[in-house]
Protein backbone atom coordinates (compact mmCIF):
# COMPACT_ATOMS: atom_id res chain seq x y z
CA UNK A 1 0.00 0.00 0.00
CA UNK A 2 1.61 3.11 -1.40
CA UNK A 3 1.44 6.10 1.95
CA UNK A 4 -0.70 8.80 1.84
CA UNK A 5 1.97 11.34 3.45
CA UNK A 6 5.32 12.05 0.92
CA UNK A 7 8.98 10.57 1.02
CA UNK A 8 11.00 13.47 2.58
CA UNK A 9 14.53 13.56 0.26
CA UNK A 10 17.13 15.52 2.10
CA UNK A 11 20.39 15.62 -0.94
CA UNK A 12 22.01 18.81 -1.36
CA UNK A 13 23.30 17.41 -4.95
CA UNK A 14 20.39 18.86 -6.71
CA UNK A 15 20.36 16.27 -9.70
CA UNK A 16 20.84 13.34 -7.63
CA UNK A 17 17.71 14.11 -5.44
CA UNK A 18 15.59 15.08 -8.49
CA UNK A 19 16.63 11.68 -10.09
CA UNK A 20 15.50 9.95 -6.72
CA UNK A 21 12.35 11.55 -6.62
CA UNK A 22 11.39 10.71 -10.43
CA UNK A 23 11.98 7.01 -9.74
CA UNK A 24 9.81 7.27 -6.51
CA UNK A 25 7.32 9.12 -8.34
CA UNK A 26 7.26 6.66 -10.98
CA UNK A 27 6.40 4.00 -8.23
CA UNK A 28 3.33 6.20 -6.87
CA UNK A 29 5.14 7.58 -4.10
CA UNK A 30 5.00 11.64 -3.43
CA UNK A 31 7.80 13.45 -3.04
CA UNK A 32 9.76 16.70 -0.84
CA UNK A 33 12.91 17.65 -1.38
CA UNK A 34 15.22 19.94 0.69
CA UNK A 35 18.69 21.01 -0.11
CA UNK A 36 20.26 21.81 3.09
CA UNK A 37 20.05 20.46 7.16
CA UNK A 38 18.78 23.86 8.50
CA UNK A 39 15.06 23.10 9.24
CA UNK A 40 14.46 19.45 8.18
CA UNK A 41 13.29 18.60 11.59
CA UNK A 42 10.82 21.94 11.92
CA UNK A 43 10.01 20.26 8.57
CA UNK A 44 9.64 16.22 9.55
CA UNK A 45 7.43 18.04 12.52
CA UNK A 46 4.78 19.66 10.66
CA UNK A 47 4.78 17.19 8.20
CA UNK A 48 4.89 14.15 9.32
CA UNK A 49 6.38 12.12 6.33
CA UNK A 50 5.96 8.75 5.75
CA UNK A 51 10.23 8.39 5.81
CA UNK A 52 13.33 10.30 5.16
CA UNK A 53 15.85 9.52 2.67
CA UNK A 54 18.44 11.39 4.36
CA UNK A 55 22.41 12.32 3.02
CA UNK A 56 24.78 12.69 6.11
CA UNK A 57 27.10 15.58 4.31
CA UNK A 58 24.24 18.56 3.95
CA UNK A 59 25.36 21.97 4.31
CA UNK A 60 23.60 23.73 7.32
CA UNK A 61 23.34 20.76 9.57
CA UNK A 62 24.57 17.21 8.93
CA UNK A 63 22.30 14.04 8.58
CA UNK A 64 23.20 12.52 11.47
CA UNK A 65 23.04 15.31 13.67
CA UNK A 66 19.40 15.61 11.62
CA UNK A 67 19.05 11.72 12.71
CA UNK A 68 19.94 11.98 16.87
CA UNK A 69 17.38 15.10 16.75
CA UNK A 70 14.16 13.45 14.52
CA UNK A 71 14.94 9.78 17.25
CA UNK A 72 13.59 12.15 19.91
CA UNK A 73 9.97 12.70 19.08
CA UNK A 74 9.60 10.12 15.96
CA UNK A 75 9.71 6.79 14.46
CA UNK A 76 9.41 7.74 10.99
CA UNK A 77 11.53 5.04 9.10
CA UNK A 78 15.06 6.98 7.94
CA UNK A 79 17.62 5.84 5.79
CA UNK A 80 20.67 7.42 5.37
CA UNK A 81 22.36 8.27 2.02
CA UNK A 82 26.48 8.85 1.87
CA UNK A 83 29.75 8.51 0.36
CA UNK A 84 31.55 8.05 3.56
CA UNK A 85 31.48 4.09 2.81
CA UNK A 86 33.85 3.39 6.27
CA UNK A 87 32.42 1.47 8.80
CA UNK A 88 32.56 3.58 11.68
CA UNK A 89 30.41 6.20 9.85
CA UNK A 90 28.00 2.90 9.19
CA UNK A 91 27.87 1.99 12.84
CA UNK A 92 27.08 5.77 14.18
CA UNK A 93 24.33 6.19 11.89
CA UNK A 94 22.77 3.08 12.63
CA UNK A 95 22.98 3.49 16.23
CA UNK A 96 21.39 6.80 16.04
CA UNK A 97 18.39 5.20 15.01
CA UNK A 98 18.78 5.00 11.27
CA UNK A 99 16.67 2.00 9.51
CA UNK A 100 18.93 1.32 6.64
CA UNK A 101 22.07 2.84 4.98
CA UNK A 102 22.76 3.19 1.09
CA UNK A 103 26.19 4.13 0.25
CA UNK A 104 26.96 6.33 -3.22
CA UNK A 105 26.46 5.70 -6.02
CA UNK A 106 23.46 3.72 -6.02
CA UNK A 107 21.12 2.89 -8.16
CA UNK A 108 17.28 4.78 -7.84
CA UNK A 109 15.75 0.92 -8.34
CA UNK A 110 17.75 0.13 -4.85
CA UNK A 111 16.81 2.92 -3.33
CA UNK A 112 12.90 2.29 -4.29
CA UNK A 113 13.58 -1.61 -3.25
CA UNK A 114 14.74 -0.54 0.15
CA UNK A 115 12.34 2.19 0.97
CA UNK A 116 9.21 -0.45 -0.37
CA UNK A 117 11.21 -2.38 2.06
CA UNK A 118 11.58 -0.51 5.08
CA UNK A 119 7.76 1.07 4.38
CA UNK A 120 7.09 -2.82 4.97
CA UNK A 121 8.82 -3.45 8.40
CA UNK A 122 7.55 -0.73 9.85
CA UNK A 123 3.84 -0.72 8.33
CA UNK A 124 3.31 -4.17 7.98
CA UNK A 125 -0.36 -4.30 6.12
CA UNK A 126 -2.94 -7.17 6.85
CA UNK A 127 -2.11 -8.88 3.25
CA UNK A 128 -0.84 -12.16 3.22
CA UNK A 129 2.77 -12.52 2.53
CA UNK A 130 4.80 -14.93 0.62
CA UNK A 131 8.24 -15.91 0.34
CA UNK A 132 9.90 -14.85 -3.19
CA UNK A 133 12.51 -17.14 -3.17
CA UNK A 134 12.57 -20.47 -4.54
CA UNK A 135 15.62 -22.82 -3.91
CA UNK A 136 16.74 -26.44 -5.92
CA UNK A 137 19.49 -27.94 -4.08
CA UNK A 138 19.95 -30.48 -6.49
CA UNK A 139 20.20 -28.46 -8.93
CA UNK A 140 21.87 -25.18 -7.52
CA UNK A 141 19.08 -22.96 -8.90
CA UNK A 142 17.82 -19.66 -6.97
CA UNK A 143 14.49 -17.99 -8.27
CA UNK A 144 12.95 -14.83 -7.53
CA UNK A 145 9.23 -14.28 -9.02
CA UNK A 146 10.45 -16.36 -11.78
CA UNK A 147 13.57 -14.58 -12.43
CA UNK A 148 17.04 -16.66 -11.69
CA UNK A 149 19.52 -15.73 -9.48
CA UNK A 150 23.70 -15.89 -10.59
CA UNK A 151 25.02 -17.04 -7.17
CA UNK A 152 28.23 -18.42 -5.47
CA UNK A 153 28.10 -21.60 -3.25
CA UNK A 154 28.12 -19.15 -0.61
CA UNK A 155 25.60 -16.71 -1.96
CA UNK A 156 23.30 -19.95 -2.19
CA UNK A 157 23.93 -21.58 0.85
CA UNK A 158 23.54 -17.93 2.93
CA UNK A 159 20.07 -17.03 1.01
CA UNK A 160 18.58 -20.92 2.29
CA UNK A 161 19.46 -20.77 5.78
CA UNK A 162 18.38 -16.99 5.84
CA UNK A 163 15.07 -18.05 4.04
CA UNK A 164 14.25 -20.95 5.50
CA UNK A 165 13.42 -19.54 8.56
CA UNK A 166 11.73 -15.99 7.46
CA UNK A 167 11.17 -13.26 10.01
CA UNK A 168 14.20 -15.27 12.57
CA UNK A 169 17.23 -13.28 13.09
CA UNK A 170 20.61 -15.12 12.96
CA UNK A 171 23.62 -13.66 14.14
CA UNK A 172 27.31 -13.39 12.11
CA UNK A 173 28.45 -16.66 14.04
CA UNK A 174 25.43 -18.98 13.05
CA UNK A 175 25.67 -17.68 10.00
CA UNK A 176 29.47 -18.57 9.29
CA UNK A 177 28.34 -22.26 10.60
CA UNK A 178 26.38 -22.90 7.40
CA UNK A 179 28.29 -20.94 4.33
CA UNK A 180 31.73 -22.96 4.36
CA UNK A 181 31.46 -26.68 4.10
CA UNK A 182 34.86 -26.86 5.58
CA UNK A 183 34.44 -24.95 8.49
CA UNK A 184 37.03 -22.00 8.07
CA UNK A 185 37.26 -19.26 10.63
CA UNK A 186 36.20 -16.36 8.59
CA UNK A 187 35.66 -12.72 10.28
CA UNK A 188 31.91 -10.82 10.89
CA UNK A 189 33.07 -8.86 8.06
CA UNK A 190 33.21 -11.62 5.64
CA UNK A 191 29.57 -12.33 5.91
CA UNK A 192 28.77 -8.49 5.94
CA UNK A 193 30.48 -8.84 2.48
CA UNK A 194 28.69 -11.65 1.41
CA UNK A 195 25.72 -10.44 2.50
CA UNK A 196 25.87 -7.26 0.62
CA UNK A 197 26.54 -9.06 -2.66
CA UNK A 198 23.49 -11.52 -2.14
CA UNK A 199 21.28 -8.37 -1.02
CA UNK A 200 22.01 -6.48 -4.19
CA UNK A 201 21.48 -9.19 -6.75
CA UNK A 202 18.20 -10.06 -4.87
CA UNK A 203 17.36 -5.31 -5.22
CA UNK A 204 18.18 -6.14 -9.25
CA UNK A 205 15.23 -9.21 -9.67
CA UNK A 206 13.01 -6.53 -7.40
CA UNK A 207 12.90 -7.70 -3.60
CA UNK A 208 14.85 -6.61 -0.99
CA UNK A 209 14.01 -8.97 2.26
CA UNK A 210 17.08 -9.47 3.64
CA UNK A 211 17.75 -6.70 6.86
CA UNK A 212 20.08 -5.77 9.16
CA UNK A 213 19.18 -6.57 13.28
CA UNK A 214 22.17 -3.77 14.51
CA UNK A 215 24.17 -5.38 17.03
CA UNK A 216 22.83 -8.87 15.90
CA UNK A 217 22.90 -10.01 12.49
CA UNK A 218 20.74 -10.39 10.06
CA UNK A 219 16.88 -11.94 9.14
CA UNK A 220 14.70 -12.42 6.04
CA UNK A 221 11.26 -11.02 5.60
CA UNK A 222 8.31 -12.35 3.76
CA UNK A 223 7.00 -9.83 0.76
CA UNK A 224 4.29 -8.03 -0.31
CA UNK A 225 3.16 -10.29 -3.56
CA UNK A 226 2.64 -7.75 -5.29
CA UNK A 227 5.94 -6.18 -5.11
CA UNK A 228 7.23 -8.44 -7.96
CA UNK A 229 9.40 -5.94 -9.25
CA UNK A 230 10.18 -2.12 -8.91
């Protein structure tokens, strides 16, 4: 169900955020943009929007000083648009409350996958869901609404254990138990890695149900059926 109340884009690189908008447009979504930090939260007050895509590097006031401030009277979903790619900068701005993070460049289909996706968490609707993903083990096949998946042993093995058990969260650890048939010691980061490659060749079939738990690890999410694509 698309919201009544608009997407609130916050890019100060004036092309970028009229490109974003278009592509949310496109997918019945209504738009605001603002250029610059200084009254975005007077704004996300009398407004109300349904969630915030939100660059940290605004002139005026930054995005995640934007983020700390909004976390004290509001839920609204937000995620967070940068170049600063380095984890640390990842981290703070999910620990200021931040629902998702999309590092530059992207591409506007992700960025409509993850805010149909966060819209979803956070306003689940009464509609039955379904699980997108089909798996043949025998085979090695991954399908998404019909559309097959390229993926590494890895890649395959990480999508069935996070799938098979939708809405669970698993952390790094459990995860590293099922992706190596050998049983390597391999870091958190490693399956952050892997993890990012699976979740961005599930955004390019249309779906985006894998999430981050901050602090935890990670859990897949049934999907709207008729999110098929974006």
């Amino acid at each position: 169900m698309i919201p009544l109340a608009p997407i609130l884009v916050v890019e100060d690189e004036p092309k970028l955020a009229a490109l974003v908008r278009d592509y949310l447009e496109s997918a019945g979504y209504t738009c605001q943009l603002l250029g610059n930090g200084t009254g975005v939260v007077e704004w996300v007050r009398a407004h109300a929007p349904a969630a915030i895509l939100l660059d940290i590097n605004l002139p005026g006031v930054d995005g995640l000083a934007i983020c700390r401030e909004v976390r004290t009277f509001s839920e609204v979903p937000i995620l967070m648009l940068t170049a600063r790619v380095e984890e640390l900068d990842r981290l703070i701005g999910l620990e200021l409350g931040a629902d998702d993070y999309i590092c530059k460049p992207f591409s506007p289909r992700e960025v409509v996958a993850r805010v149909k996706a966060v819209l979803r968490r956070t306003n689940p609707s009464t509609k039955a869901m379904v699980n997108p993903v089909v798996l043949d083990d025998e085979r090695f096949e991954a399908r998404v609404h019909g559309h097959a998946l390229t993926l590494t042993p890895v890649e395959f093995r990480l999508l069935g254990k996070l799938s098979a058990q939708p809405g669970r969260v698993f952390s790094r650890a459990q995860l590293i138990g099922a992706l190596y048939a050998d049983h390597r010691v391999v870091s958190d980061r490693t399956v952050d890695s892997h993890v990012k490659n699976l979740r961005r060749k599930l955004i390019e079939v249309g779906v985006d149900p894998i999430s981050a738990v901050y602090g935890i690890g990670y859990r897949f999410e049934l999907v709207d059926p008729d999110d098929a694509s974006v």
